[in-house]
ModelCIF file with pLDDT and N, C-alpha, C, O atoms, coordinates in Angstrom:
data_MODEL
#
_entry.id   MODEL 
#
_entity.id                         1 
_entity.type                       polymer 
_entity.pdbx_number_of_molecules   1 
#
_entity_poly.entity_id                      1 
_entity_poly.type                           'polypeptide(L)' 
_entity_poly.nstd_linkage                   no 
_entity_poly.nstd_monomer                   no 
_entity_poly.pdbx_seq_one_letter_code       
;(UNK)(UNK)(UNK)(UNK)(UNK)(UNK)(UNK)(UNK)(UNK)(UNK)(UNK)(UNK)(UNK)(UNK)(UNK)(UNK)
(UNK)(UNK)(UNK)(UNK)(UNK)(UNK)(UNK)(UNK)(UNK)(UNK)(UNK)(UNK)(UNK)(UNK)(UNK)(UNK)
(UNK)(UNK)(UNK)(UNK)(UNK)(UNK)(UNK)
;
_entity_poly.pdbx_seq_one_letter_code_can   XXXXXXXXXXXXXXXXXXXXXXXXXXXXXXXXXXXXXXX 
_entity_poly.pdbx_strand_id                 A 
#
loop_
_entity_poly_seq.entity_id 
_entity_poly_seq.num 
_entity_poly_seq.mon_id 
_entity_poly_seq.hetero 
1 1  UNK n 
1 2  UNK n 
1 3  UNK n 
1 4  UNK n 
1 5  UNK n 
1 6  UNK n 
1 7  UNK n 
1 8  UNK n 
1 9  UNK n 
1 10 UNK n 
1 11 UNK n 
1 12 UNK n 
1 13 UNK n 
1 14 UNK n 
1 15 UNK n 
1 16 UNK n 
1 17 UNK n 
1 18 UNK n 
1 19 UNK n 
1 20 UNK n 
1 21 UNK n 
1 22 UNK n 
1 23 UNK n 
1 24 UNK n 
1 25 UNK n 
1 26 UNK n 
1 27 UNK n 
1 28 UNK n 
1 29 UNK n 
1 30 UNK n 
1 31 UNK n 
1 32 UNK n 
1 33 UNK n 
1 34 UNK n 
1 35 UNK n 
1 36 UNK n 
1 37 UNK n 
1 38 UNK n 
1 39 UNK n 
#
_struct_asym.id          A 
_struct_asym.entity_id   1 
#
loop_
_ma_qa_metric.id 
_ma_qa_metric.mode 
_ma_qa_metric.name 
_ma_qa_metric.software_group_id 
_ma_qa_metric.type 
1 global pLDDT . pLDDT 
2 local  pLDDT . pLDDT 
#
_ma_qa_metric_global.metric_id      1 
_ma_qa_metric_global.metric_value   96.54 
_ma_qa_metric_global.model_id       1 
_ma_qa_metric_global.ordinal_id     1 
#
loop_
_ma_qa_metric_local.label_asym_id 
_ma_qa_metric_local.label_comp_id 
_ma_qa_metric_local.label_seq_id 
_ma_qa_metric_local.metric_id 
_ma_qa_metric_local.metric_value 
_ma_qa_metric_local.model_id 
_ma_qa_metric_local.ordinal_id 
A UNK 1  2 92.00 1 1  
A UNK 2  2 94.00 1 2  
A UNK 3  2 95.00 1 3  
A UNK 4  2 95.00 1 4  
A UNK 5  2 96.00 1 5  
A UNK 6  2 97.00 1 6  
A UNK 7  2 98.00 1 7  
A UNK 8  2 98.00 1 8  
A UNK 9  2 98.00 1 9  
A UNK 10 2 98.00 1 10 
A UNK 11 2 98.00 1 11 
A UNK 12 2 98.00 1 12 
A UNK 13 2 98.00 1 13 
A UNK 14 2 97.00 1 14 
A UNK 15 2 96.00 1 15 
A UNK 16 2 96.00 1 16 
A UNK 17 2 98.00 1 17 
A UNK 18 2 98.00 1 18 
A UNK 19 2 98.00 1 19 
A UNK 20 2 98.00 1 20 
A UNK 21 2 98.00 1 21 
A UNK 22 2 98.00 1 22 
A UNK 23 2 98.00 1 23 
A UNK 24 2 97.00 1 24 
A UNK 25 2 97.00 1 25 
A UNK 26 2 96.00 1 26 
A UNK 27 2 95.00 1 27 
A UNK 28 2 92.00 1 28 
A UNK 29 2 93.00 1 29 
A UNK 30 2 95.00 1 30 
A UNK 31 2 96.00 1 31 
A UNK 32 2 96.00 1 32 
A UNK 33 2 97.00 1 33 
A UNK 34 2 96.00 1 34 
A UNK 35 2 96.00 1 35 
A UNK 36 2 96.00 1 36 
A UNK 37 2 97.00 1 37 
A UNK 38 2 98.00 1 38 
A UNK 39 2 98.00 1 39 
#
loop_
_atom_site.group_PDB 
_atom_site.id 
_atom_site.type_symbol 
_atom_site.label_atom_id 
_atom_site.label_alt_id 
_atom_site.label_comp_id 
_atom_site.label_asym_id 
_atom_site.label_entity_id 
_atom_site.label_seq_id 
_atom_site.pdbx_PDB_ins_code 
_atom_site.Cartn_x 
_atom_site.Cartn_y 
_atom_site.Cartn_z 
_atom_site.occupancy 
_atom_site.B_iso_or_equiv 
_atom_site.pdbx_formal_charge 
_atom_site.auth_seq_id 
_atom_site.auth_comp_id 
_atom_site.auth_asym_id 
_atom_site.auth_atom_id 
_atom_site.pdbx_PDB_model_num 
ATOM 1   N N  . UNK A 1 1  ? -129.070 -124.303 34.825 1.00 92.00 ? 1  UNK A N  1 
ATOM 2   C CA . UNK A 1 1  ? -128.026 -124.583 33.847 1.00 92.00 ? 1  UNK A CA 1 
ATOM 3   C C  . UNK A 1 1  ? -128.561 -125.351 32.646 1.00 92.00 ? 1  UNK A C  1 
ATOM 4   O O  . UNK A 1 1  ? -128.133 -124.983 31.552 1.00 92.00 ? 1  UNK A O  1 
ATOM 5   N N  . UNK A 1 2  ? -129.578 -126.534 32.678 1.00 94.00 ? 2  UNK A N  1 
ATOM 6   C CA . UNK A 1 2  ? -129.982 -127.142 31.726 1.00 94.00 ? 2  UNK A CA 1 
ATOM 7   C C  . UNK A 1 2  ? -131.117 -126.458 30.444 1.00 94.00 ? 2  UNK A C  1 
ATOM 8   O O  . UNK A 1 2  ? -131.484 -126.774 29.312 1.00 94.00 ? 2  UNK A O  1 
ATOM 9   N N  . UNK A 1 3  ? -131.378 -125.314 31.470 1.00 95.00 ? 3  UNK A N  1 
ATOM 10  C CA . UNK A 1 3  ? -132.110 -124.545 30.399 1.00 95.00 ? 3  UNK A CA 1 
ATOM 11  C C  . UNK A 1 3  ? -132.020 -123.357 29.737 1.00 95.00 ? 3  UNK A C  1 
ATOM 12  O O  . UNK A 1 3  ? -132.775 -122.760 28.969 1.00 95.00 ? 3  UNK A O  1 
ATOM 13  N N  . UNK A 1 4  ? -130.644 -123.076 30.317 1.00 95.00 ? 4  UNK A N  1 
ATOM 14  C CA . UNK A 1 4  ? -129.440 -121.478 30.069 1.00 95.00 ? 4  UNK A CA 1 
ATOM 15  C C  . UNK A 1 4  ? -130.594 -120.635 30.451 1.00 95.00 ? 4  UNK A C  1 
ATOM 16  O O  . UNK A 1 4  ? -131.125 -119.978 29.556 1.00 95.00 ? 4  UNK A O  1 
ATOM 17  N N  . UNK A 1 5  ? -130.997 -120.572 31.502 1.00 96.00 ? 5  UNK A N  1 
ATOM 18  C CA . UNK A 1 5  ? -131.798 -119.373 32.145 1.00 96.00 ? 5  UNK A CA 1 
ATOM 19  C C  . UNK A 1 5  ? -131.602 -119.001 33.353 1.00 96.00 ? 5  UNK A C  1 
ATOM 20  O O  . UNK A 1 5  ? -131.143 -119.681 34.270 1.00 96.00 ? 5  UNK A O  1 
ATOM 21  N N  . UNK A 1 6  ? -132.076 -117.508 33.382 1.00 97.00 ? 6  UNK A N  1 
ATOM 22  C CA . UNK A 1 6  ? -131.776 -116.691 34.874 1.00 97.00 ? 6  UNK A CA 1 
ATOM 23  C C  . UNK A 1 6  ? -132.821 -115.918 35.132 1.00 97.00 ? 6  UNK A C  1 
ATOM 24  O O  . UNK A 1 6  ? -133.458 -115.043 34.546 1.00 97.00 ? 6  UNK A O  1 
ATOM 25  N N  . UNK A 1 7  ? -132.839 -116.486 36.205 1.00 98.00 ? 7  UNK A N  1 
ATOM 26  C CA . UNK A 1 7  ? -134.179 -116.003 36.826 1.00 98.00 ? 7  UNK A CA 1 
ATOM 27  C C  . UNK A 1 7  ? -133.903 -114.988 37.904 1.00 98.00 ? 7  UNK A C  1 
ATOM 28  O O  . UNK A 1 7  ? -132.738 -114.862 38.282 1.00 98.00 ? 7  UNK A O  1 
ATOM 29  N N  . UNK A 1 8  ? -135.037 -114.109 38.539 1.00 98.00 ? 8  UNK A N  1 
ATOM 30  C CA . UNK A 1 8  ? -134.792 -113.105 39.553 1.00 98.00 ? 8  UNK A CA 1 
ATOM 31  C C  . UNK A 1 8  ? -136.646 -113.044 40.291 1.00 98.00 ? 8  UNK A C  1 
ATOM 32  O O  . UNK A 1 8  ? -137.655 -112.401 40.001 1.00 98.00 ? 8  UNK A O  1 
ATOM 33  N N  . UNK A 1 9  ? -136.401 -113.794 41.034 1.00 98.00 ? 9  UNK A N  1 
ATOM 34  C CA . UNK A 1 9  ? -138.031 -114.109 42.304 1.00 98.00 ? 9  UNK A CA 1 
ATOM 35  C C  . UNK A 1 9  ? -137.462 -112.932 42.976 1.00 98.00 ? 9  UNK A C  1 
ATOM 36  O O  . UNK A 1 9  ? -136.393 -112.670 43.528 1.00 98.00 ? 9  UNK A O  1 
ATOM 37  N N  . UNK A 1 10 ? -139.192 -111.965 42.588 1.00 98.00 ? 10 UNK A N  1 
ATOM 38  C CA . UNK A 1 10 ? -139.350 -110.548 43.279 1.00 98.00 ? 10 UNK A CA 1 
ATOM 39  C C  . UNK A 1 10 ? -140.553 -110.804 44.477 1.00 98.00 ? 10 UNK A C  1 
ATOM 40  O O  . UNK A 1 10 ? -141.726 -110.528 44.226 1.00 98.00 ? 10 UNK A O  1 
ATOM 41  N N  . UNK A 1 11 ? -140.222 -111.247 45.533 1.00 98.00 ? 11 UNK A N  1 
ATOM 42  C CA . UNK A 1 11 ? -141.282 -111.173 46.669 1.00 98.00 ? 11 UNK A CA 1 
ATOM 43  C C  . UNK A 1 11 ? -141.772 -109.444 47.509 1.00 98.00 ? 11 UNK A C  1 
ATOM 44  O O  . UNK A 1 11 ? -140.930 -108.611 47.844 1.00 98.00 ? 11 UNK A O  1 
ATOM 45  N N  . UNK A 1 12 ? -142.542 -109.357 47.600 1.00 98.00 ? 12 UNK A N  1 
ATOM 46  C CA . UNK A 1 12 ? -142.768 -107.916 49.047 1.00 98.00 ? 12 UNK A CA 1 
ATOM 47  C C  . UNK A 1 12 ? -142.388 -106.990 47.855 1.00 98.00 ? 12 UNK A C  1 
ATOM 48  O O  . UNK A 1 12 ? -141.545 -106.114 48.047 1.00 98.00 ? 12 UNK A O  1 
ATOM 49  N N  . UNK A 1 13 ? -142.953 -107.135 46.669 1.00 98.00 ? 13 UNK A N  1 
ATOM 50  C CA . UNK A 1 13 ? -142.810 -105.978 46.029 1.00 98.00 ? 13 UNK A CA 1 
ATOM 51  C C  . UNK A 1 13 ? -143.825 -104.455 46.636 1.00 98.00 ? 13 UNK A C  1 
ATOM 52  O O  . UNK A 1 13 ? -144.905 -104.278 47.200 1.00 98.00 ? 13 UNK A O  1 
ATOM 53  N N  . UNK A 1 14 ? -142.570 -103.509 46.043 1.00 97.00 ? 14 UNK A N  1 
ATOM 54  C CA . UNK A 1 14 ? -143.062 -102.377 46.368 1.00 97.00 ? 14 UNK A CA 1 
ATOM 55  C C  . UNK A 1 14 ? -143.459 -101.153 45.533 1.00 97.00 ? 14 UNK A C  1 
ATOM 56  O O  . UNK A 1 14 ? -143.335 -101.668 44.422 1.00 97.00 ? 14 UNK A O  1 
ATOM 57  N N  . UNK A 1 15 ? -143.755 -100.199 45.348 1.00 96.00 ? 15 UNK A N  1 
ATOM 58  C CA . UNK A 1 15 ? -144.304 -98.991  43.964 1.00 96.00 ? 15 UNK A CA 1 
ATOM 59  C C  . UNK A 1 15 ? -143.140 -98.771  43.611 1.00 96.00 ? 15 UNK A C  1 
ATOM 60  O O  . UNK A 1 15 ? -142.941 -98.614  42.406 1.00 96.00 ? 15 UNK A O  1 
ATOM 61  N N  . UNK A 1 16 ? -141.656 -98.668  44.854 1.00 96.00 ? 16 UNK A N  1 
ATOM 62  C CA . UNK A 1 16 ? -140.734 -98.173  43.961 1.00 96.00 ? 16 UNK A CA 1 
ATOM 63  C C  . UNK A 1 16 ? -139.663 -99.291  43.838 1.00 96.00 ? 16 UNK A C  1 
ATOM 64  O O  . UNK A 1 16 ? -138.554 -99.197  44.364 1.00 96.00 ? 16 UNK A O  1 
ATOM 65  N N  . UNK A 1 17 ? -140.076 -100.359 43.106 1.00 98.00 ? 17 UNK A N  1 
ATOM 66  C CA . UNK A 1 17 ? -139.841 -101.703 42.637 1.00 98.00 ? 17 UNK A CA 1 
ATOM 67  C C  . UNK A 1 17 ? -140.748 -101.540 40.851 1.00 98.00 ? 17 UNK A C  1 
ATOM 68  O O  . UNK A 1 17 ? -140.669 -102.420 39.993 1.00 98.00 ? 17 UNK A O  1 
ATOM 69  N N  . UNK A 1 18 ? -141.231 -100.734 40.745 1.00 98.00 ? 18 UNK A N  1 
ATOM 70  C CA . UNK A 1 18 ? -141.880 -100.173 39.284 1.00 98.00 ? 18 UNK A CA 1 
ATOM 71  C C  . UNK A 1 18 ? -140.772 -99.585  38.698 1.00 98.00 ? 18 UNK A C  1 
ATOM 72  O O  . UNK A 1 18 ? -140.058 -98.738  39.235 1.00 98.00 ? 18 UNK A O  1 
ATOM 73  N N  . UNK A 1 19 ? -140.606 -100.161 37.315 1.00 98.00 ? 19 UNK A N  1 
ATOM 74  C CA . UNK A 1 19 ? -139.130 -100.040 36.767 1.00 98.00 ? 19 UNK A CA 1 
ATOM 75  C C  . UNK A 1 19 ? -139.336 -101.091 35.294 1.00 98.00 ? 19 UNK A C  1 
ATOM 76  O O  . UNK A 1 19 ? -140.192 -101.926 35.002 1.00 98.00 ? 19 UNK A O  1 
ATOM 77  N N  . UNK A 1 20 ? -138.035 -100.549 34.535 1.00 98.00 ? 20 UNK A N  1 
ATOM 78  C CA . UNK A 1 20 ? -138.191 -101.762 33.124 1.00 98.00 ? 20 UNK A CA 1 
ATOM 79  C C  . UNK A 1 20 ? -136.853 -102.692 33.900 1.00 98.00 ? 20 UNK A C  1 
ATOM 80  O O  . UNK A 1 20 ? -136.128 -102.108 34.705 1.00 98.00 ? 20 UNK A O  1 
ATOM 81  N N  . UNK A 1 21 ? -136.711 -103.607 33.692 1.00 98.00 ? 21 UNK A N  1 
ATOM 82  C CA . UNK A 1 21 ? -136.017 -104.902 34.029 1.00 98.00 ? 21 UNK A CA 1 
ATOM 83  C C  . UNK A 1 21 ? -135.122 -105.330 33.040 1.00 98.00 ? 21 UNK A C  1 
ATOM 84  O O  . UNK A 1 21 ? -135.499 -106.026 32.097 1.00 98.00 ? 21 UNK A O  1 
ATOM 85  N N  . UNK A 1 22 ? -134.166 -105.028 33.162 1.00 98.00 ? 22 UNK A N  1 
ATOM 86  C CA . UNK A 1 22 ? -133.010 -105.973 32.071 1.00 98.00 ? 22 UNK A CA 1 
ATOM 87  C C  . UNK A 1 22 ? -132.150 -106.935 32.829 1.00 98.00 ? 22 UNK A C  1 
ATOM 88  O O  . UNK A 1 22 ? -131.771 -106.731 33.982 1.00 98.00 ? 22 UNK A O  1 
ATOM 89  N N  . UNK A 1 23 ? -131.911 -107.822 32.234 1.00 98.00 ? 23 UNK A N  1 
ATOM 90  C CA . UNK A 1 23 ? -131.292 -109.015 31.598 1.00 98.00 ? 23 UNK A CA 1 
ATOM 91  C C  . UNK A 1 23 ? -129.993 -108.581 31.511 1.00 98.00 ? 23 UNK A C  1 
ATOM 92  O O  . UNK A 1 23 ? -130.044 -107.898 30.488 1.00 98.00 ? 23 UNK A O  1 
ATOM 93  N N  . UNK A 1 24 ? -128.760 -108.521 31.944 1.00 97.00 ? 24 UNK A N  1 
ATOM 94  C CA . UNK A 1 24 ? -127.393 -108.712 31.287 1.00 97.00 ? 24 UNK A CA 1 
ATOM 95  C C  . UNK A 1 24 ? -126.253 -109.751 31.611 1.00 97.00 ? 24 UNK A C  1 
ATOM 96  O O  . UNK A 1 24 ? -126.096 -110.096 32.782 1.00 97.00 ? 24 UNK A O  1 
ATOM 97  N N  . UNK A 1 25 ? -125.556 -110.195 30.739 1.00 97.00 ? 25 UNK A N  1 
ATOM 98  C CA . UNK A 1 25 ? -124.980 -111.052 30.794 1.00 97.00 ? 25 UNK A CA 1 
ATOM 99  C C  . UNK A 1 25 ? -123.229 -110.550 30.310 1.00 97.00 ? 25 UNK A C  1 
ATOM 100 O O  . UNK A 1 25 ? -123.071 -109.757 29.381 1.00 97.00 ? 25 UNK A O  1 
ATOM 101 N N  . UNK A 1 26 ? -122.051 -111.126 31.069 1.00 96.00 ? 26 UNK A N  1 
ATOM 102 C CA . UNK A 1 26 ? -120.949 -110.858 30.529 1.00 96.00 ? 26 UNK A CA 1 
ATOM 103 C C  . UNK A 1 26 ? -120.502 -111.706 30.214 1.00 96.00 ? 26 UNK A C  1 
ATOM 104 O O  . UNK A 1 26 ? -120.832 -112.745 30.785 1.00 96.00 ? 26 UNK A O  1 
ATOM 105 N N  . UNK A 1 27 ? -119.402 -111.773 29.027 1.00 95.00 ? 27 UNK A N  1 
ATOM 106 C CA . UNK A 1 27 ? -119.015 -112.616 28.216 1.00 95.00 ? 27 UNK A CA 1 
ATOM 107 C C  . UNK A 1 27 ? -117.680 -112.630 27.598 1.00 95.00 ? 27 UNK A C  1 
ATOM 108 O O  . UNK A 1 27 ? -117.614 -112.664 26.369 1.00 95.00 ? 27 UNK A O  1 
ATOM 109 N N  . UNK A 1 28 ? -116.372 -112.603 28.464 1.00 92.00 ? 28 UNK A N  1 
ATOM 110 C CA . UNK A 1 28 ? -114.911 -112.285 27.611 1.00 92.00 ? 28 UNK A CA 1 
ATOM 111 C C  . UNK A 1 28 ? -114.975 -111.120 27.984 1.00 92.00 ? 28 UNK A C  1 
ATOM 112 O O  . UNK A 1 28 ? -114.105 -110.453 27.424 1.00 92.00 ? 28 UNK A O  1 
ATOM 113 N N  . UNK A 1 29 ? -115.960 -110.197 29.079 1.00 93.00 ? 29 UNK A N  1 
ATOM 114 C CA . UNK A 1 29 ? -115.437 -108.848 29.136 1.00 93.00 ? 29 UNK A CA 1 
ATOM 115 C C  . UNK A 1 29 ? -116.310 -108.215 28.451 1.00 93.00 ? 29 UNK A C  1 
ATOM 116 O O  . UNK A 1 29 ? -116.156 -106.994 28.418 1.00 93.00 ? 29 UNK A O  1 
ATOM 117 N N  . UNK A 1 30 ? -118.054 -109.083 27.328 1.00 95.00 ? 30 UNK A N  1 
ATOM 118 C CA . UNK A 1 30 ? -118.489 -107.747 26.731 1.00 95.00 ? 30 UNK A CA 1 
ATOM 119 C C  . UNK A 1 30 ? -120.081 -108.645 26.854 1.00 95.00 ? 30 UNK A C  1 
ATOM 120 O O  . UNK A 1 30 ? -120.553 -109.773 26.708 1.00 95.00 ? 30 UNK A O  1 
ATOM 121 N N  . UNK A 1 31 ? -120.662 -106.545 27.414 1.00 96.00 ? 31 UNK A N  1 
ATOM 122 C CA . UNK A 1 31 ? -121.489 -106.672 27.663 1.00 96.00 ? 31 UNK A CA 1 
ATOM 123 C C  . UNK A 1 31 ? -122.788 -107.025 26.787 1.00 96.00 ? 31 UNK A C  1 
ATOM 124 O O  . UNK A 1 31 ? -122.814 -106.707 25.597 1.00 96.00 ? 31 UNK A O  1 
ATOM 125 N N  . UNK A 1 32 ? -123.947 -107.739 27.443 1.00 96.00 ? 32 UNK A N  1 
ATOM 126 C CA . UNK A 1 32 ? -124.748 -108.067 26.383 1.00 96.00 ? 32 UNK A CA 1 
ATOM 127 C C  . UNK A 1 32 ? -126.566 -108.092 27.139 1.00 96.00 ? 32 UNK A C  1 
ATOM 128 O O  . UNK A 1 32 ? -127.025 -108.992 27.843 1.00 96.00 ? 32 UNK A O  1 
ATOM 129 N N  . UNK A 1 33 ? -127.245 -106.882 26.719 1.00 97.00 ? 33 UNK A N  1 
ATOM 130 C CA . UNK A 1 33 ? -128.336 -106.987 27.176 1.00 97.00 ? 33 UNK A CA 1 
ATOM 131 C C  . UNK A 1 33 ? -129.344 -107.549 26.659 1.00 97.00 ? 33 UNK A C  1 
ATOM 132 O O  . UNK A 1 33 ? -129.296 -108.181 25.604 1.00 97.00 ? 33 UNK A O  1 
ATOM 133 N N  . UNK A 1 34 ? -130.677 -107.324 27.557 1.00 96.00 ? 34 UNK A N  1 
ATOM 134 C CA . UNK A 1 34 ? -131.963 -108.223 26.798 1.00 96.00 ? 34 UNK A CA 1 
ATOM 135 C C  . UNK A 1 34 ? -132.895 -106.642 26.532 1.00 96.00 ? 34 UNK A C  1 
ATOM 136 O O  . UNK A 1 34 ? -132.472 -105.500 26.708 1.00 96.00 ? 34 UNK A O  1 
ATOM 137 N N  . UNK A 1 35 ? -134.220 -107.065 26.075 1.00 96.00 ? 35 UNK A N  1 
ATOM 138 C CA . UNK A 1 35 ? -134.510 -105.751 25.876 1.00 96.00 ? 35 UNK A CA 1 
ATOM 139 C C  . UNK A 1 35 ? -135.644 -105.348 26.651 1.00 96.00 ? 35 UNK A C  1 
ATOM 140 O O  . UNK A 1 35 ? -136.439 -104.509 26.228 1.00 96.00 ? 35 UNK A O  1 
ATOM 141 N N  . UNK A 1 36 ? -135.759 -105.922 27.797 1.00 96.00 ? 36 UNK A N  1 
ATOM 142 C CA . UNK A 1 36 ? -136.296 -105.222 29.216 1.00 96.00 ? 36 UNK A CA 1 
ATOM 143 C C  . UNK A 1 36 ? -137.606 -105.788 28.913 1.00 96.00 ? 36 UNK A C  1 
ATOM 144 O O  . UNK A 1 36 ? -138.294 -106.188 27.974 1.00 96.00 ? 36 UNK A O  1 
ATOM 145 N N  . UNK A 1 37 ? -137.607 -105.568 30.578 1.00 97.00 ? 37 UNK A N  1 
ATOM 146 C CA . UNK A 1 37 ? -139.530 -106.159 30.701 1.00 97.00 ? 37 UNK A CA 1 
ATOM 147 C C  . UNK A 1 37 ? -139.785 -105.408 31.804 1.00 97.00 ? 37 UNK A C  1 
ATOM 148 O O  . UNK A 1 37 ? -139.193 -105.396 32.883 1.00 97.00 ? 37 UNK A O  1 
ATOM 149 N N  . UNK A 1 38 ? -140.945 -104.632 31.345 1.00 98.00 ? 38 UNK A N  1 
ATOM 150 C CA . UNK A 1 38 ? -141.842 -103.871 32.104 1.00 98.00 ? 38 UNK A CA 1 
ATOM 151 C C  . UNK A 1 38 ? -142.289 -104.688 33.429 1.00 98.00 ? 38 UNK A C  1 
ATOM 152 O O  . UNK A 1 38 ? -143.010 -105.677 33.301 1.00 98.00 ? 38 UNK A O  1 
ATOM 153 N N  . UNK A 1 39 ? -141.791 -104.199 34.881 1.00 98.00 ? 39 UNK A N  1 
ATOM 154 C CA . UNK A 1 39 ? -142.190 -104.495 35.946 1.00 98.00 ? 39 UNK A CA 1 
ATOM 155 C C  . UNK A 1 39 ? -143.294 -103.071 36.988 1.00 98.00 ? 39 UNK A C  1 
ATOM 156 O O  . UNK A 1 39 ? -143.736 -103.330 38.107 1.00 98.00 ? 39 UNK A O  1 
#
């Protein structure tokens, strides 16, 4: 909370865990993405 961040700890990753990664957040009902990170 003190640092407005969200995190997601990926342990026992797997090949089909290979994927782009977004970020979304809702807000009043509207959606709002980030612009992905290559996993």
């Amino acid at each position: 909370n003190a640092k407005n961040t969200v995190y997601l700890q990926m342990n026992s990753l797997k090949s089909e865990d290979t994927a782009v990664y977004y970020c979304h957040v809702v807000v009043h009902w509207v959606d709002y993405w980030g612009q992905g990170t290559q996993v």
